[in-house]
C-alpha atoms as a PDB file:
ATOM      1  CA  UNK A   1      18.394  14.648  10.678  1.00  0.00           C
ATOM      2  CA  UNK A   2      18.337  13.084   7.212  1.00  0.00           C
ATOM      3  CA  UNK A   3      14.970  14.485   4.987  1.00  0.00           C
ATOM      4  CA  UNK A   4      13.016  11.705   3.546  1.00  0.00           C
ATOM      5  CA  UNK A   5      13.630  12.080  -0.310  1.00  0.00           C
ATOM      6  CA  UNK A   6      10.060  11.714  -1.804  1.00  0.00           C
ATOM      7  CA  UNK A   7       8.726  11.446  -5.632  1.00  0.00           C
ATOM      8  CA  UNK A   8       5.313  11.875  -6.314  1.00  0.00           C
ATOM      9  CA  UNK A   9       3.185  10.441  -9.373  1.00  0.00           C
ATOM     10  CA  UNK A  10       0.000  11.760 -10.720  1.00  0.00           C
ATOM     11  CA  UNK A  11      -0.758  14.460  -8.184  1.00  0.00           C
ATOM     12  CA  UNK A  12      -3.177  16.892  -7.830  1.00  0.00           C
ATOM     13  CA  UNK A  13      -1.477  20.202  -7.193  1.00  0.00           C
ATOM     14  CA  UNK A  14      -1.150  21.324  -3.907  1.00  0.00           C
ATOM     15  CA  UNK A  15       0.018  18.166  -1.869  1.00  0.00           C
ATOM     16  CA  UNK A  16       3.468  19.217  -2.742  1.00  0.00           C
ATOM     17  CA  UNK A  17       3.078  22.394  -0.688  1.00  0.00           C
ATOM     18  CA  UNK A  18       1.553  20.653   2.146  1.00  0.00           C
ATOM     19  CA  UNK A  19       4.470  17.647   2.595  1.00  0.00           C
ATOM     20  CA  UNK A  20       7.444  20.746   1.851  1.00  0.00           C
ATOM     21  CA  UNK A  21       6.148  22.569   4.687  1.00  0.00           C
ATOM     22  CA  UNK A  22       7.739  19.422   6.938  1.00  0.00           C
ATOM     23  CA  UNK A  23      11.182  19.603   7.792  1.00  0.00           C
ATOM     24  CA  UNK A  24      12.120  16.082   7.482  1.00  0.00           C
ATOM     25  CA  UNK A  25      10.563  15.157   3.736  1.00  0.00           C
ATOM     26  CA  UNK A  26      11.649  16.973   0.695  1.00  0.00           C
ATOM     27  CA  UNK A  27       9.506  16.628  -2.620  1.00  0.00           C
ATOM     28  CA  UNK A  28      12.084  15.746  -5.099  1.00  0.00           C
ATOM     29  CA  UNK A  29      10.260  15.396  -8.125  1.00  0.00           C
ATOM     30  CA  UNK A  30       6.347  15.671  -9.086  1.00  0.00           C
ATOM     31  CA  UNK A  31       4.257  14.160 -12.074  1.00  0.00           C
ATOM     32  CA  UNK A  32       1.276  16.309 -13.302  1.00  0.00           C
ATOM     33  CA  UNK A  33      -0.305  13.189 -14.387  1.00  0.00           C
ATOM     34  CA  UNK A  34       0.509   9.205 -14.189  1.00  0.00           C
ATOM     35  CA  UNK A  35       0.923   8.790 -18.110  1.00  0.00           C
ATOM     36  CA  UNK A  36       4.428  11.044 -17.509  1.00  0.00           C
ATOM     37  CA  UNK A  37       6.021   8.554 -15.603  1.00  0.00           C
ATOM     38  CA  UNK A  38       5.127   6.056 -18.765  1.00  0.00           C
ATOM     39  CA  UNK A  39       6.452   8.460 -21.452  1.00  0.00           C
ATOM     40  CA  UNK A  40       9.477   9.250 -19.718  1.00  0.00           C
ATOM     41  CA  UNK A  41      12.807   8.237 -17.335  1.00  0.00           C
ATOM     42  CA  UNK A  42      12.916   9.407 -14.054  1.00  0.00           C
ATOM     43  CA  UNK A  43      15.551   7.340 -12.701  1.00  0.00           C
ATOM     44  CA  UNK A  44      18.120  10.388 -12.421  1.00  0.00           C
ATOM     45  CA  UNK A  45      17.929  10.344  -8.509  1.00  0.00           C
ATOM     46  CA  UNK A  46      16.577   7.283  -6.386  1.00  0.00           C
ATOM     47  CA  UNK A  47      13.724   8.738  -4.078  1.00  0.00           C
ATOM     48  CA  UNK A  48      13.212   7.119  -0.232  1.00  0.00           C
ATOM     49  CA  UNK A  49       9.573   7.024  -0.738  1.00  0.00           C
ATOM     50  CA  UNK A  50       6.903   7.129  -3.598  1.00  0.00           C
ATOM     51  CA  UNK A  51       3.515   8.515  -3.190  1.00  0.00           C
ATOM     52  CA  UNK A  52       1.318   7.764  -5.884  1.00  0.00           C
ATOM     53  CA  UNK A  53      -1.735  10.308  -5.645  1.00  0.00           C
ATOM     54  CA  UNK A  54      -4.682   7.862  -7.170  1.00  0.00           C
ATOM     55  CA  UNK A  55      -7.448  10.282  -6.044  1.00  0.00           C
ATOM     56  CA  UNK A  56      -8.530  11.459  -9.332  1.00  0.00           C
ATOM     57  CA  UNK A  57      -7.354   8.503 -11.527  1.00  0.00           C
ATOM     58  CA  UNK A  58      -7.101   4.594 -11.366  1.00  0.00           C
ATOM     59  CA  UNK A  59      -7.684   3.890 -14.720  1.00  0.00           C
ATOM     60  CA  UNK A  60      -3.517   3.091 -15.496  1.00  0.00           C
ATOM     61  CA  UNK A  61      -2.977   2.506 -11.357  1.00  0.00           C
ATOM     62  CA  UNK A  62      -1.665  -1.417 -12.247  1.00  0.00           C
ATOM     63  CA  UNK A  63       0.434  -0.375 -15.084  1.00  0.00           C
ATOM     64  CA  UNK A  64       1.703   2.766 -12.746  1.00  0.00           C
ATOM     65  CA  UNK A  65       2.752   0.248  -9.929  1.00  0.00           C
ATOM     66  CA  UNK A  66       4.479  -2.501 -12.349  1.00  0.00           C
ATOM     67  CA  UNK A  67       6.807   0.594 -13.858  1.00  0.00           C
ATOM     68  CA  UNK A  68       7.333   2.187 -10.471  1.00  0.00           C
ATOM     69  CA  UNK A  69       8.842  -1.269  -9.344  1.00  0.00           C
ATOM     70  CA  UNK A  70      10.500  -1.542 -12.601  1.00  0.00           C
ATOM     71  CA  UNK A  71      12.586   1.552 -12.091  1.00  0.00           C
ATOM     72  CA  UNK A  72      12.749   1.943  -8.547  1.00  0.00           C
ATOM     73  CA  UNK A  73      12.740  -1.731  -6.975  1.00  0.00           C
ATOM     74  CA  UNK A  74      14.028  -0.896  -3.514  1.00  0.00           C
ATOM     75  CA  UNK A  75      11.969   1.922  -2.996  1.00  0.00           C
ATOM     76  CA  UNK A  76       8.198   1.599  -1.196  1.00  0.00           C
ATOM     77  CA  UNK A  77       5.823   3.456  -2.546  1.00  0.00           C
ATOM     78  CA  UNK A  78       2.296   4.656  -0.832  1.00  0.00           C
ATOM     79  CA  UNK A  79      -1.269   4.868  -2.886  1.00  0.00           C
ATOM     80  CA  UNK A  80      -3.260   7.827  -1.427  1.00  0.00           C
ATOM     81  CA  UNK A  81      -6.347   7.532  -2.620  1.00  0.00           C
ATOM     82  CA  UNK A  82     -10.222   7.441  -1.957  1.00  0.00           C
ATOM     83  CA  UNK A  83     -10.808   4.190  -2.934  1.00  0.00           C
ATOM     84  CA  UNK A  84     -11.570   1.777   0.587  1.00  0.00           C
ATOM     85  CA  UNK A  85     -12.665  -1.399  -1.399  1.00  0.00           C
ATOM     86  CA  UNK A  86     -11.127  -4.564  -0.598  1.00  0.00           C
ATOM     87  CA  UNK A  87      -9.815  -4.936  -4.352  1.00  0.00           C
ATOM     88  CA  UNK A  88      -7.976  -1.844  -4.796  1.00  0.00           C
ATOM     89  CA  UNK A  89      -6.019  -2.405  -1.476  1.00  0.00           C
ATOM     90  CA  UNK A  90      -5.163  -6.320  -2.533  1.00  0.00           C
ATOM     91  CA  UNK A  91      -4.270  -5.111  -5.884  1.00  0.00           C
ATOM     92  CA  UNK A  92      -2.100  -2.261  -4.622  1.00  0.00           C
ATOM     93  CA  UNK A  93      -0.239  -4.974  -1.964  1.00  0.00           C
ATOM     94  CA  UNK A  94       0.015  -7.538  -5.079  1.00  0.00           C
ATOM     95  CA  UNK A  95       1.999  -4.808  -6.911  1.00  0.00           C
ATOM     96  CA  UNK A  96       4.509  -4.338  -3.989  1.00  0.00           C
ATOM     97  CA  UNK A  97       2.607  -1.091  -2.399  1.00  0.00           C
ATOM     98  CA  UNK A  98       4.421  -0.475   1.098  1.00  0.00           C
ATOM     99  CA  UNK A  99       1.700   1.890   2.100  1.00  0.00           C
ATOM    100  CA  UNK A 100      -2.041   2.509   1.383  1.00  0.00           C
ATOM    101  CA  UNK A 101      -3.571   5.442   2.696  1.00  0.00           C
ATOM    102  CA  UNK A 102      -7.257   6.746   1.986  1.00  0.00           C
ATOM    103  CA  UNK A 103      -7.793  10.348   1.489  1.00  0.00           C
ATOM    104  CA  UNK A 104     -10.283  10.837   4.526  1.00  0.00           C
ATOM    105  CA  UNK A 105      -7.239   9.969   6.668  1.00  0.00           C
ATOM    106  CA  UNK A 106      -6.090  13.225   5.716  1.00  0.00           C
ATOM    107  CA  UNK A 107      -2.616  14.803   5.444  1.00  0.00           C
ATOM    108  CA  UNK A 108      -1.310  13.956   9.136  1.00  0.00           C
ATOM    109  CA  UNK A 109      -1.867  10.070   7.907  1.00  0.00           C
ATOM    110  CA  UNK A 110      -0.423  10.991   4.623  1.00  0.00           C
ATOM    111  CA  UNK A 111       2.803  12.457   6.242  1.00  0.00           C
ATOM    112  CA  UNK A 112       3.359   9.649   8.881  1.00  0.00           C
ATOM    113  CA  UNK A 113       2.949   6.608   6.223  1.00  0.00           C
ATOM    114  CA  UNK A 114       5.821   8.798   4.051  1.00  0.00           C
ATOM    115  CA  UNK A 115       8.324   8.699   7.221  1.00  0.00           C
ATOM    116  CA  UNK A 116       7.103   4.652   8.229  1.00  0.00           C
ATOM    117  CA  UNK A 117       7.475   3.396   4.296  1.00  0.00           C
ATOM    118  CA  UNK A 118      11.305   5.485   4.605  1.00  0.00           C
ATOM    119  CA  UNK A 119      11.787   3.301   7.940  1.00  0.00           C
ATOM    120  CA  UNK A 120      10.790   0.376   6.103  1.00  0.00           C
ATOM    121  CA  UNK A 121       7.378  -0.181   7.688  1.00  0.00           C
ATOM    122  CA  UNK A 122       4.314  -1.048   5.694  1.00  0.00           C
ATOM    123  CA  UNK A 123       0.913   0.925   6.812  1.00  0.00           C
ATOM    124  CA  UNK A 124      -2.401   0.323   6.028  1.00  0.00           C
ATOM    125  CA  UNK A 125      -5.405   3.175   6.393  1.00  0.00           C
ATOM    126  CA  UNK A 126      -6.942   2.561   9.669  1.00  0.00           C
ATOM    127  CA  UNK A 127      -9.919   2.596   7.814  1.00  0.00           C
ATOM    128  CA  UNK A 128      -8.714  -0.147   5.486  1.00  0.00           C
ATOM    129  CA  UNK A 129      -7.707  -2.079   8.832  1.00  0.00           C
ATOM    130  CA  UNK A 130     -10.921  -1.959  10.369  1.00  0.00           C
ATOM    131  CA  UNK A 131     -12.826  -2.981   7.120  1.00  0.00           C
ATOM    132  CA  UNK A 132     -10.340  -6.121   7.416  1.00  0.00           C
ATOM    133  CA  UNK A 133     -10.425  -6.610  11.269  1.00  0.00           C
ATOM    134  CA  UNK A 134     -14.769  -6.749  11.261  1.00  0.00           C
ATOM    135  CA  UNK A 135     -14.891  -9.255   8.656  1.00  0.00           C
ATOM    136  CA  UNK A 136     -12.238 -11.635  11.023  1.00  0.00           C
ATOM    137  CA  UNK A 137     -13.529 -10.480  14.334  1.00  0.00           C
ATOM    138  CA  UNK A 138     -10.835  -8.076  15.441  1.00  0.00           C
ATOM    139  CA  UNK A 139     -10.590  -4.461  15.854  1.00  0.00           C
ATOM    140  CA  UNK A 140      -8.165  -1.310  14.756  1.00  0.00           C
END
């Protein structure tokens, strides 16, 4: 089986650990902040998938996302993150997110939007989708 080649921006410390410990998705490159992917190339190696750990920042999320596309325009990229309002997740989809995940979803949620974006799926936070669904009458 082929691992699901994964770059992460702006994490926390620790996620890494978590996602290596799967067989199928190998961390090959990690950010300590999201001002390091401004300052500098990583385009040495095109990654499957691109998480972008938001939990602690979202201050330079928009100009994050425009770069990310900039350098790596086939490749989805997911924004983990605790932020569930509406705005965020529109933003996030305007900037070509594949994936939006919320942090109470936890790492099982994390792990299965990595290996849907690297099938070419888009996935939304059940969370986020029930949010949606109750303001147009549906349900997750």
């Amino acid at each position: 089986m082929k691992s699901i080649k994964l770059m992460i921006y702006g994490g926390q410390g620790g996620i890494e650990e978590i996602i290596e410990q799967e067989g199928d998705i190998k961390v090959m490159g990690m950010t300590g902040n999201e001002m390091d992917l401004l300052d500098s190339d990583h385009t040495s190696f095109t990654p499957d998938v691109i998480l972008i750990d938001a939990r602690s920042s979202g201050k330079y999320g928009q100009e994050v996302m425009q770069v990310l596309k900039e350098k790596h325009p086939s490749t989805p990229f997911i924004v983990f993150t605790d932020y569930s309002e509406n705005h965020y997740l529109i933003e996030a989809i305007g900037h070509g997110a594949a994936g939006y995940v919320l942090q109470d979803g936890g790492m099982k949620q994390v792990l299965s939007a990595i290996r849907q974006c690297a099938n070419g799926q888009i996935v939304l936070s059940c969370l986020i989708q029930i949010n949606f669904n109750e303001k147009a009458g549906a349900g997750c």
